[in-house]
C-alpha atoms as a PDB file:
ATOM      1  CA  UNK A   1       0.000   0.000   0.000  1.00  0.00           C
ATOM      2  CA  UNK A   2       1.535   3.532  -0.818  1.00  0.00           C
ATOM      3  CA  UNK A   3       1.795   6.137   1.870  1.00  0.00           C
ATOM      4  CA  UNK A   4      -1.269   8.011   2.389  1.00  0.00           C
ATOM      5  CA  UNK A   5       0.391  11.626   3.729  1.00  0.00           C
ATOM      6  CA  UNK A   6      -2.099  12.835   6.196  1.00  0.00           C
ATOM      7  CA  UNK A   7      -2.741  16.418   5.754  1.00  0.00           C
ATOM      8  CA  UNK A   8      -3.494  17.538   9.787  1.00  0.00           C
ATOM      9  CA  UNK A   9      -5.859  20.575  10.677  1.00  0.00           C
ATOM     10  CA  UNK A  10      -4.373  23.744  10.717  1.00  0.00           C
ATOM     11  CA  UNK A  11      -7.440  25.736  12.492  1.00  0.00           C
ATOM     12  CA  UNK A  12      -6.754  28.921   9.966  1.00  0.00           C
ATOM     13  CA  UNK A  13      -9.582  27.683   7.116  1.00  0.00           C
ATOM     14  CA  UNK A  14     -13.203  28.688   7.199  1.00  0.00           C
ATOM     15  CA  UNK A  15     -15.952  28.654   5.366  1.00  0.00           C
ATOM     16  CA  UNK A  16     -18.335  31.533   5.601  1.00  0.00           C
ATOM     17  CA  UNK A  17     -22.018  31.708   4.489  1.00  0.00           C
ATOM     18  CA  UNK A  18     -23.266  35.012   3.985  1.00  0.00           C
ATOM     19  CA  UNK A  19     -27.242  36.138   4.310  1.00  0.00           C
ATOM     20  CA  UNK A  20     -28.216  32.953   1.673  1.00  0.00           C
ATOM     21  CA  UNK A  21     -31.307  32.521   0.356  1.00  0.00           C
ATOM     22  CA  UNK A  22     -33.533  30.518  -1.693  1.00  0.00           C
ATOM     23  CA  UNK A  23     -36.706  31.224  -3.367  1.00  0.00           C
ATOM     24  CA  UNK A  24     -38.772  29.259  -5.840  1.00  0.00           C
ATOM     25  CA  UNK A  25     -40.892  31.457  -7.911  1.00  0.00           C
ATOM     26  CA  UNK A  26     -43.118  32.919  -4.575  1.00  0.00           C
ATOM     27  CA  UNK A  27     -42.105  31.103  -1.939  1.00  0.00           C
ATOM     28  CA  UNK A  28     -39.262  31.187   0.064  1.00  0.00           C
ATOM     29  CA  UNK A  29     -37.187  27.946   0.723  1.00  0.00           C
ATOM     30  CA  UNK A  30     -34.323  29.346   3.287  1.00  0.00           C
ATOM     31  CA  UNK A  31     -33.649  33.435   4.005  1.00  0.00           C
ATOM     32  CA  UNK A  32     -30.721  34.944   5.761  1.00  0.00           C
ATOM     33  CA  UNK A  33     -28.724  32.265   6.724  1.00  0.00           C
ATOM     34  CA  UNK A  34     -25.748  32.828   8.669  1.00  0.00           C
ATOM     35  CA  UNK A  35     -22.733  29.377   9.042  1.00  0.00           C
ATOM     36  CA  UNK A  36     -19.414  30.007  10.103  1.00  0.00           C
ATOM     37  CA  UNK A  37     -17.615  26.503   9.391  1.00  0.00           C
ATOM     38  CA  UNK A  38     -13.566  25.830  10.147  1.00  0.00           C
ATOM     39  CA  UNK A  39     -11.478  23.505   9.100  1.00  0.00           C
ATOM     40  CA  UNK A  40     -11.326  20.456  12.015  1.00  0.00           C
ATOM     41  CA  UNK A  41     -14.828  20.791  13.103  1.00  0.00           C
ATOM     42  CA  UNK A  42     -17.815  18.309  12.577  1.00  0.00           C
ATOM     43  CA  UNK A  43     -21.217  20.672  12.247  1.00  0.00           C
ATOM     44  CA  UNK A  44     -24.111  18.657  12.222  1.00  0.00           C
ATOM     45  CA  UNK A  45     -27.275  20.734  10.022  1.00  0.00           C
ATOM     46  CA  UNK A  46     -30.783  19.703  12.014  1.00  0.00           C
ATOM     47  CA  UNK A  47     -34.127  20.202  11.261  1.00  0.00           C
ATOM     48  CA  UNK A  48     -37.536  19.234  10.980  1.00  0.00           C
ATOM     49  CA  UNK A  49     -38.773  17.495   7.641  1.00  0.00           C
ATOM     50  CA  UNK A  50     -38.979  19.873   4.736  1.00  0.00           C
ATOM     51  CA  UNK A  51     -36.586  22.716   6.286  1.00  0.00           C
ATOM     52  CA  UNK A  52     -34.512  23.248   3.555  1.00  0.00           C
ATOM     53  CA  UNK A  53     -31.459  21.334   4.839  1.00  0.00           C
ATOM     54  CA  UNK A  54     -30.769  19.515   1.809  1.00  0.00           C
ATOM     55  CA  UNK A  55     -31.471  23.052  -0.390  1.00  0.00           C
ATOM     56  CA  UNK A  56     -28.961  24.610   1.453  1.00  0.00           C
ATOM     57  CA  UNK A  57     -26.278  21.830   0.212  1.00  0.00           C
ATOM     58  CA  UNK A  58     -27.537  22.423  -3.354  1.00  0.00           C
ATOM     59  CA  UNK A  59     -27.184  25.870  -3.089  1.00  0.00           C
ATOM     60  CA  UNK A  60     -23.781  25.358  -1.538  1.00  0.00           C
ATOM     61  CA  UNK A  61     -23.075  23.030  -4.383  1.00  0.00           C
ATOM     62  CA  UNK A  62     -23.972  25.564  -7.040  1.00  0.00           C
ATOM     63  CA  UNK A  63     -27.045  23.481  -8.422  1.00  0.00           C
ATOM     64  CA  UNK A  64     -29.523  26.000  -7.816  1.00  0.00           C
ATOM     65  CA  UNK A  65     -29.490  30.129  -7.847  1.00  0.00           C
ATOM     66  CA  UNK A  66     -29.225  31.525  -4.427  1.00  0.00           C
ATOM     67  CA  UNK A  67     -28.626  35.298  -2.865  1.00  0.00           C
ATOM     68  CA  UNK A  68     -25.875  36.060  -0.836  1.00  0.00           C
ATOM     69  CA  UNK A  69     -22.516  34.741  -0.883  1.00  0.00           C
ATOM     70  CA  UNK A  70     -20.033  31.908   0.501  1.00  0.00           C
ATOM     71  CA  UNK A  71     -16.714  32.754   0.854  1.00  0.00           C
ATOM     72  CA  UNK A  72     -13.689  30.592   1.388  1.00  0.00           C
ATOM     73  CA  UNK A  73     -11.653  32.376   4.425  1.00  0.00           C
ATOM     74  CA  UNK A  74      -7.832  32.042   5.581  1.00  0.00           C
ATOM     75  CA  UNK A  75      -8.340  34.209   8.662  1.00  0.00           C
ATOM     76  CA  UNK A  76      -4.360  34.929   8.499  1.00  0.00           C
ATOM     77  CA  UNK A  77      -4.459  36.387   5.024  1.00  0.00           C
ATOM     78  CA  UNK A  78      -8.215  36.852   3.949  1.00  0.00           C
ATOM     79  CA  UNK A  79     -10.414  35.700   1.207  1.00  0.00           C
ATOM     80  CA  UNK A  80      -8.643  32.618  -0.571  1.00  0.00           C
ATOM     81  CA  UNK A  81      -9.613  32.149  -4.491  1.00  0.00           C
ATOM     82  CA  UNK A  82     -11.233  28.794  -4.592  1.00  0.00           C
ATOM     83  CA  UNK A  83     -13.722  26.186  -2.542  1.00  0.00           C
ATOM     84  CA  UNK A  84     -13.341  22.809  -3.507  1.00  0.00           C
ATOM     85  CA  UNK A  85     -15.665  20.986  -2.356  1.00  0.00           C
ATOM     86  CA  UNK A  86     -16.468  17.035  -1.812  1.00  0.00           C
ATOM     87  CA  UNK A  87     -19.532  15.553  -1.617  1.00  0.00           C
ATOM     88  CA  UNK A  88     -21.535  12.197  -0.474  1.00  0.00           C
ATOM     89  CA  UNK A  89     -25.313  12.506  -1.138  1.00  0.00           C
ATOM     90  CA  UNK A  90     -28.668  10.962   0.625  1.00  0.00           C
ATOM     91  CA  UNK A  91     -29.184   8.308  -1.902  1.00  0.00           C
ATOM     92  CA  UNK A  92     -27.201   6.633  -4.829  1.00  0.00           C
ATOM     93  CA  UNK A  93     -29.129   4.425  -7.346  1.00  0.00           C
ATOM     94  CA  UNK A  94     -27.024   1.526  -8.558  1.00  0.00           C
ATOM     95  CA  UNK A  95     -28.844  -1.400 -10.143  1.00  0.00           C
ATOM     96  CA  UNK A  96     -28.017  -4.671  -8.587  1.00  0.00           C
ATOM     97  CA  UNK A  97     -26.697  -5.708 -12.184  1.00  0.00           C
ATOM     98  CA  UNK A  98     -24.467  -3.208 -12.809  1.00  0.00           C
ATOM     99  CA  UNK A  99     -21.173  -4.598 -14.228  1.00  0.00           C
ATOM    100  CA  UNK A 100     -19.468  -1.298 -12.873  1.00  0.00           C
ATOM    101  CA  UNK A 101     -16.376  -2.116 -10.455  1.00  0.00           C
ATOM    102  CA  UNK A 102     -15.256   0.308  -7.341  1.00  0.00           C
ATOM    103  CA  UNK A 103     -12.357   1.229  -9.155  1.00  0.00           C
ATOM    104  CA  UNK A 104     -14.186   2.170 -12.294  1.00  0.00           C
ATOM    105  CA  UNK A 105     -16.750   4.054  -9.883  1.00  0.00           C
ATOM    106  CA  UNK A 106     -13.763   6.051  -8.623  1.00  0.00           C
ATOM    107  CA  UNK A 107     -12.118   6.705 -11.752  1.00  0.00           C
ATOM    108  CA  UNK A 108     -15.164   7.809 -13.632  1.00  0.00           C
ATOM    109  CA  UNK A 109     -15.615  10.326 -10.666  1.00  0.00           C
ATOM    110  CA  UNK A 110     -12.181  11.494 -10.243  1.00  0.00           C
ATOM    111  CA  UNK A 111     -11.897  11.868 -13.755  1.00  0.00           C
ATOM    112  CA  UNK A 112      -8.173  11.099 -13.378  1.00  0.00           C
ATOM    113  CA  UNK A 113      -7.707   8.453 -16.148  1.00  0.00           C
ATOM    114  CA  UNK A 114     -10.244   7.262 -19.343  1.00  0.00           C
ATOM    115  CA  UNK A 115     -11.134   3.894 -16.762  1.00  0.00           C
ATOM    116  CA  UNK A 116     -10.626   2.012 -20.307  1.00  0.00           C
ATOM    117  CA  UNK A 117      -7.115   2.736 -19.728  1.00  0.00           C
ATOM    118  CA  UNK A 118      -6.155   1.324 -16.349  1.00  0.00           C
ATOM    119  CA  UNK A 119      -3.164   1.472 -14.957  1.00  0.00           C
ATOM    120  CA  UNK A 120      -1.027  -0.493 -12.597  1.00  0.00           C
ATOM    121  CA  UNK A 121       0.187   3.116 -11.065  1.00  0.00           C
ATOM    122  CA  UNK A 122      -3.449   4.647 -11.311  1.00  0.00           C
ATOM    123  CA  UNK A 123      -4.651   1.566  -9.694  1.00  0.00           C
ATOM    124  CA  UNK A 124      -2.740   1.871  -6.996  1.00  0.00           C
ATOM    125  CA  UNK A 125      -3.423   5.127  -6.318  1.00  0.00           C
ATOM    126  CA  UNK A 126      -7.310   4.091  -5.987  1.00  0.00           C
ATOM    127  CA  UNK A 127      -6.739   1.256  -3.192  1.00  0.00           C
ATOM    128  CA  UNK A 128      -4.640   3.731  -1.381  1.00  0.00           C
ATOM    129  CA  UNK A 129      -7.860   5.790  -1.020  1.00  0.00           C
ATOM    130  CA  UNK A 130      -9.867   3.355  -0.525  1.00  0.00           C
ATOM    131  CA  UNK A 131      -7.670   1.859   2.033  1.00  0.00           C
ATOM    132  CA  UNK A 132      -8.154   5.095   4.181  1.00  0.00           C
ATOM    133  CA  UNK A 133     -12.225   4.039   4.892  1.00  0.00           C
ATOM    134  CA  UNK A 134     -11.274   0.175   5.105  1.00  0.00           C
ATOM    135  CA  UNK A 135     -12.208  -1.268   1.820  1.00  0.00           C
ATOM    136  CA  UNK A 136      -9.426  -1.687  -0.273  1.00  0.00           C
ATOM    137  CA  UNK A 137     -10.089  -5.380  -1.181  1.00  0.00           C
ATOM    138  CA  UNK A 138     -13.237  -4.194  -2.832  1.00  0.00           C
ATOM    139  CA  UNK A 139     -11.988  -1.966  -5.695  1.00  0.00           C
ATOM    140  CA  UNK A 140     -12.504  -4.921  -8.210  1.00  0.00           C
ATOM    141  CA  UNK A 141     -15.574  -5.768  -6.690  1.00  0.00           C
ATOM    142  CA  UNK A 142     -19.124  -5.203  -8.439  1.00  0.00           C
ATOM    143  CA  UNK A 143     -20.728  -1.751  -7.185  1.00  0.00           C
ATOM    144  CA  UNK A 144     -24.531  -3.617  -7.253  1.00  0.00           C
ATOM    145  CA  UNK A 145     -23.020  -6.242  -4.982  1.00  0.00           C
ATOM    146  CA  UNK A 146     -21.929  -3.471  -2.157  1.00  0.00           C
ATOM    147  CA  UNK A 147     -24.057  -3.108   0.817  1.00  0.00           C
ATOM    148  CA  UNK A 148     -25.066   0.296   2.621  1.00  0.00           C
ATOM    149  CA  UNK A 149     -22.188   0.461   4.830  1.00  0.00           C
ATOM    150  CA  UNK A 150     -19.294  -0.802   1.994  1.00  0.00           C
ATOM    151  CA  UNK A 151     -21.401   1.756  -0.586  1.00  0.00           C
ATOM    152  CA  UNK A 152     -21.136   4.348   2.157  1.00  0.00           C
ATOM    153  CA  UNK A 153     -17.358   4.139   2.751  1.00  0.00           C
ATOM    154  CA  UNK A 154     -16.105   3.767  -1.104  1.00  0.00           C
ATOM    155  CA  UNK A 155     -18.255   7.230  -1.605  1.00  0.00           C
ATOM    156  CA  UNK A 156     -16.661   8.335   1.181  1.00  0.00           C
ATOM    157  CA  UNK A 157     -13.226   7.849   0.115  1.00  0.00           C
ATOM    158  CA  UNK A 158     -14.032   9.085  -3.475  1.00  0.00           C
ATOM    159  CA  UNK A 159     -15.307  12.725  -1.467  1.00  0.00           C
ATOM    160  CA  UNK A 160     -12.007  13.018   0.162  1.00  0.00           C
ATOM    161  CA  UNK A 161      -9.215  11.769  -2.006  1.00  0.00           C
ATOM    162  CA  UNK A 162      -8.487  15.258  -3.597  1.00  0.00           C
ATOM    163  CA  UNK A 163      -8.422  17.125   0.180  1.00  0.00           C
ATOM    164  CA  UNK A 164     -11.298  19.354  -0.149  1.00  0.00           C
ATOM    165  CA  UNK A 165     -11.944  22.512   2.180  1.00  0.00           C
ATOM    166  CA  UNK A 166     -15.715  21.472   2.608  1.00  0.00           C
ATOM    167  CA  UNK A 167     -16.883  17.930   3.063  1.00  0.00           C
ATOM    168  CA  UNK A 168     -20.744  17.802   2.831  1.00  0.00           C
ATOM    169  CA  UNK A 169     -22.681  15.009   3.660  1.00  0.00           C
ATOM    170  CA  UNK A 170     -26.419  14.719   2.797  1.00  0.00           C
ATOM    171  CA  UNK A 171     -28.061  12.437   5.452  1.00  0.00           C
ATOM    172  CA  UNK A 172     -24.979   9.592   4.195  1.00  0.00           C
ATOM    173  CA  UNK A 173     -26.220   6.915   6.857  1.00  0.00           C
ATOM    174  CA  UNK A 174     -30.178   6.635   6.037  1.00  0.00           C
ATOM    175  CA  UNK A 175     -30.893   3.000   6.355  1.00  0.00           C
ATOM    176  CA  UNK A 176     -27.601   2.140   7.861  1.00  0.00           C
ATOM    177  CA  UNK A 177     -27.791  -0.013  10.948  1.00  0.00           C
ATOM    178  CA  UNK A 178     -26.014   0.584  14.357  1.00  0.00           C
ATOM    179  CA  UNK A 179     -22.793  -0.836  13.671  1.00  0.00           C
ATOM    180  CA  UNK A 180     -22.732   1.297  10.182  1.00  0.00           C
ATOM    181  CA  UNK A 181     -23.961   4.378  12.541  1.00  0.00           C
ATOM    182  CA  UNK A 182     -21.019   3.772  14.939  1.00  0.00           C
ATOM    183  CA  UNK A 183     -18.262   3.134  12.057  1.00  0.00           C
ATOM    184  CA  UNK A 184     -19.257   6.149  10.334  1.00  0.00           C
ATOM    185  CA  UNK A 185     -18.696   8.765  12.878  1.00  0.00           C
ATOM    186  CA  UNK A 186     -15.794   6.932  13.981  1.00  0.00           C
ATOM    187  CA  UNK A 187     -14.656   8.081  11.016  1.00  0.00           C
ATOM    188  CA  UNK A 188     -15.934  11.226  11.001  1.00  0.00           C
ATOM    189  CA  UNK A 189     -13.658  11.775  13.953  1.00  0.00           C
ATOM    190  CA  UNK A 190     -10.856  10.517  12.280  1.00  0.00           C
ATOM    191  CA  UNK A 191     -11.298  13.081   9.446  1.00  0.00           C
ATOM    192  CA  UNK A 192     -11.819  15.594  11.742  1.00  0.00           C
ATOM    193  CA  UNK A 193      -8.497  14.797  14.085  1.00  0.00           C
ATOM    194  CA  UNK A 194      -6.963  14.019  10.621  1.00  0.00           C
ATOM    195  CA  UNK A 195      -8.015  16.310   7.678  1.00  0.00           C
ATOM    196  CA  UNK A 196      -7.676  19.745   7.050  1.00  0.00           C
ATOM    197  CA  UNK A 197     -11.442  20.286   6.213  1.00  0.00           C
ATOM    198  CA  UNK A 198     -14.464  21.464   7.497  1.00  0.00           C
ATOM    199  CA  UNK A 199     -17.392  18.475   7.395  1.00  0.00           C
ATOM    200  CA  UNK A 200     -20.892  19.740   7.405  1.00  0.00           C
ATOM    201  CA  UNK A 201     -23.234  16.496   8.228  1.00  0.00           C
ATOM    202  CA  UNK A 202     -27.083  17.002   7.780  1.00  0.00           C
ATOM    203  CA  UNK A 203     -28.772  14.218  10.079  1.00  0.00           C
ATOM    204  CA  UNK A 204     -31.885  13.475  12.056  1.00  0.00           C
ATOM    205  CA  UNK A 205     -29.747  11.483  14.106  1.00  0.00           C
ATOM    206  CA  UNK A 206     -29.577  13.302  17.148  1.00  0.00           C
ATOM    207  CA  UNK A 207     -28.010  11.008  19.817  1.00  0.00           C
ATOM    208  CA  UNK A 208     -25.375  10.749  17.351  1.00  0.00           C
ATOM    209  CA  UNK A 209     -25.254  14.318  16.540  1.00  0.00           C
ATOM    210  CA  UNK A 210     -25.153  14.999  20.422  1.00  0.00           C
ATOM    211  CA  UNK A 211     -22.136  12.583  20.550  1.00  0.00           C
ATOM    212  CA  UNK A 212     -19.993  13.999  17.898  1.00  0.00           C
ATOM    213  CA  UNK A 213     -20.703  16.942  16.513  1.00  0.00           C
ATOM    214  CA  UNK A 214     -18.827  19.870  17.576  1.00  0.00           C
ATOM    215  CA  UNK A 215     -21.295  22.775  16.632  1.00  0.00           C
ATOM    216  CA  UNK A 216     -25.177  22.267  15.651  1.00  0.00           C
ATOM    217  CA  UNK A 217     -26.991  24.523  13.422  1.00  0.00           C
ATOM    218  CA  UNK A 218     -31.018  24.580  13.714  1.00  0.00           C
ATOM    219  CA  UNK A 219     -32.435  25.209  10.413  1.00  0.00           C
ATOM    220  CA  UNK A 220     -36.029  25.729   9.597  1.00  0.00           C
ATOM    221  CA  UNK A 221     -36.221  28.641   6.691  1.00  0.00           C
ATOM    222  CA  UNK A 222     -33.174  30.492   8.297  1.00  0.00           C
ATOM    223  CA  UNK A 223     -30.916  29.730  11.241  1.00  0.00           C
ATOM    224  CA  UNK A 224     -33.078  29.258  14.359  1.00  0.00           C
ATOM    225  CA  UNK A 225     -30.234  28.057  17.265  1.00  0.00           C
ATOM    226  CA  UNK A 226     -26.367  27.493  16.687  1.00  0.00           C
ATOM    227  CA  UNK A 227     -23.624  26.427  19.015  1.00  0.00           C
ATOM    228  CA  UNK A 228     -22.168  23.775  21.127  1.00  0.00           C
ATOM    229  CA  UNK A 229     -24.919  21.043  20.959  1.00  0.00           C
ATOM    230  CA  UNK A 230     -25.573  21.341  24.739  1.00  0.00           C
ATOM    231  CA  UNK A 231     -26.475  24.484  24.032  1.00  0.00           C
ATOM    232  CA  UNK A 232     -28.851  24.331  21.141  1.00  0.00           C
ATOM    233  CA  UNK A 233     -30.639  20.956  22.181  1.00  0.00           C
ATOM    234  CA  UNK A 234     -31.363  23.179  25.556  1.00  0.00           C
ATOM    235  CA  UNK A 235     -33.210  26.051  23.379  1.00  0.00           C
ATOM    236  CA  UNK A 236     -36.251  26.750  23.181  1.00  0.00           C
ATOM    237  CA  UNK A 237     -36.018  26.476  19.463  1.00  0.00           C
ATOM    238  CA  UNK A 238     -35.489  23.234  19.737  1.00  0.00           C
ATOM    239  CA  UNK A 239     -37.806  22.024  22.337  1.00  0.00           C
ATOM    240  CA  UNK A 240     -40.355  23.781  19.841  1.00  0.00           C
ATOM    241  CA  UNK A 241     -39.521  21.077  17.130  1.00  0.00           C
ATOM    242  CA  UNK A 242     -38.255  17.937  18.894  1.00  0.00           C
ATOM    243  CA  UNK A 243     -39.968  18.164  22.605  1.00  0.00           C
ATOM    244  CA  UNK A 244     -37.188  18.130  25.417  1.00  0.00           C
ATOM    245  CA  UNK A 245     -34.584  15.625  24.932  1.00  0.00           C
ATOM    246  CA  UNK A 246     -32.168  14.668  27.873  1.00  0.00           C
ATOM    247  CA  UNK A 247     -28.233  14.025  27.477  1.00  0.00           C
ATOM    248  CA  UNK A 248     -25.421  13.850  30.250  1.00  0.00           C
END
């Protein structure tokens, strides 16, 4: 396996997201919202059902028109030029049948390489990435044939391998079981401790959210609570939406 060189936070990176909003013809999906994000730090997104979480990652993304700004901050030297940005989404439709291998999922994605024209060096570099979320002996493996939690780490590793700034995850662990809850944050720790990156993680998975997270945002149009999550499950906002919810 090559050397994977671990890039460790430097706490100077932010991401800043400046009076957003999002409107579909009359109505108004998410106004004025406010995130401060730095590099090292897990923020969990929370919200009820239909409170523009995942709209706010597609207007993050670029996919759909927006007002206000986000800006890409190096608070020793100011605005930096570029985001780049990695991604792992709610839901990924793969027929069971598809002859499509791991590694020609991650090539195709990476864009590195025509995936016609494998090579041993380019291969390589794949199971070294993959080898980083555990699943290395999969990359000639089917991608129908995966289950949840294999799925879940190969996307993983395909969101990280070119060190973004912003890691955003779109509810990644619907339908996962415990064990797949438990690995997964595990390794969001381990990105955390290990990448220089902000991850932003939209869940409804609050004891887990609780448990990890380092700073929740309440969403529900705009930003309704923020902060440590002691301090946000504790606020009224959120007793308005959940009901009161006990942690030690």
């Amino acid at each position: 396996m090559a050397f994977r060189k671990i890039i460790k936070p430097c706490g100077f990176h932010c991401i800043k997201i400046n009076n957003l909003g999002v409107a579909f013809g009359e109505q108004t999906i998410l106004e004025d919202v406010n995130l401060h994000i730095h590099c090292g730090s897990l923020t969990a997104i929370i919200g009820r059902n239909g409170a523009g979480k995942s709209t706010l990652v597609r207007a993050i993304l670029g996919e759909i028109n927006h007002t206000g700004n986000i800006e890409f901050r190096n608070t020793e030297n100011g605005v930096m030029s570029s985001l780049k940005i990695g991604y792992v989404p709610q839901i990924v439709n793969i027929e069971k049948t598809t002859p499509l291998s791991v590694y020609d999922l991650f090539e195709s994605y990476t864009g590195n390489v025509p995936i016609v024209f494998k090579t041993r060096s380019e291969y390589e570099h794949v199971r070294d990435a993959l080898s980083e979320f555990d699943v290395a002996d999969l990359i000639d493996q089917s991608v129908g044939t995966l289950s949840g939690g294999q799925l879940q780490r190969v996307l993983l590793a395909m969101a990280v391998h070119d060190n973004p700034n912003l890691l955003l995850l779109d509810e990644p662990v619907s339908g996962i079981d415990k064990n797949g809850m438990d690995d997964f944050y595990n390794k969001m720790k381990y990105l955390r401790a290990n990448r220089d990156m902000a991850i932003t993680i939209i869940s409804h998975d609050l004891d887990y959210v609780y448990q990890y997270a380092d700073n929740v945002v309440l969403v529900d149009k705009t930003v309704l609570a923020s902060g440590s999550p002691k301090k946000v499950f504790s606020s009224d906002e959120f007793k308005n939406i959940f009901g009161e919810v006990r942690y030690e």
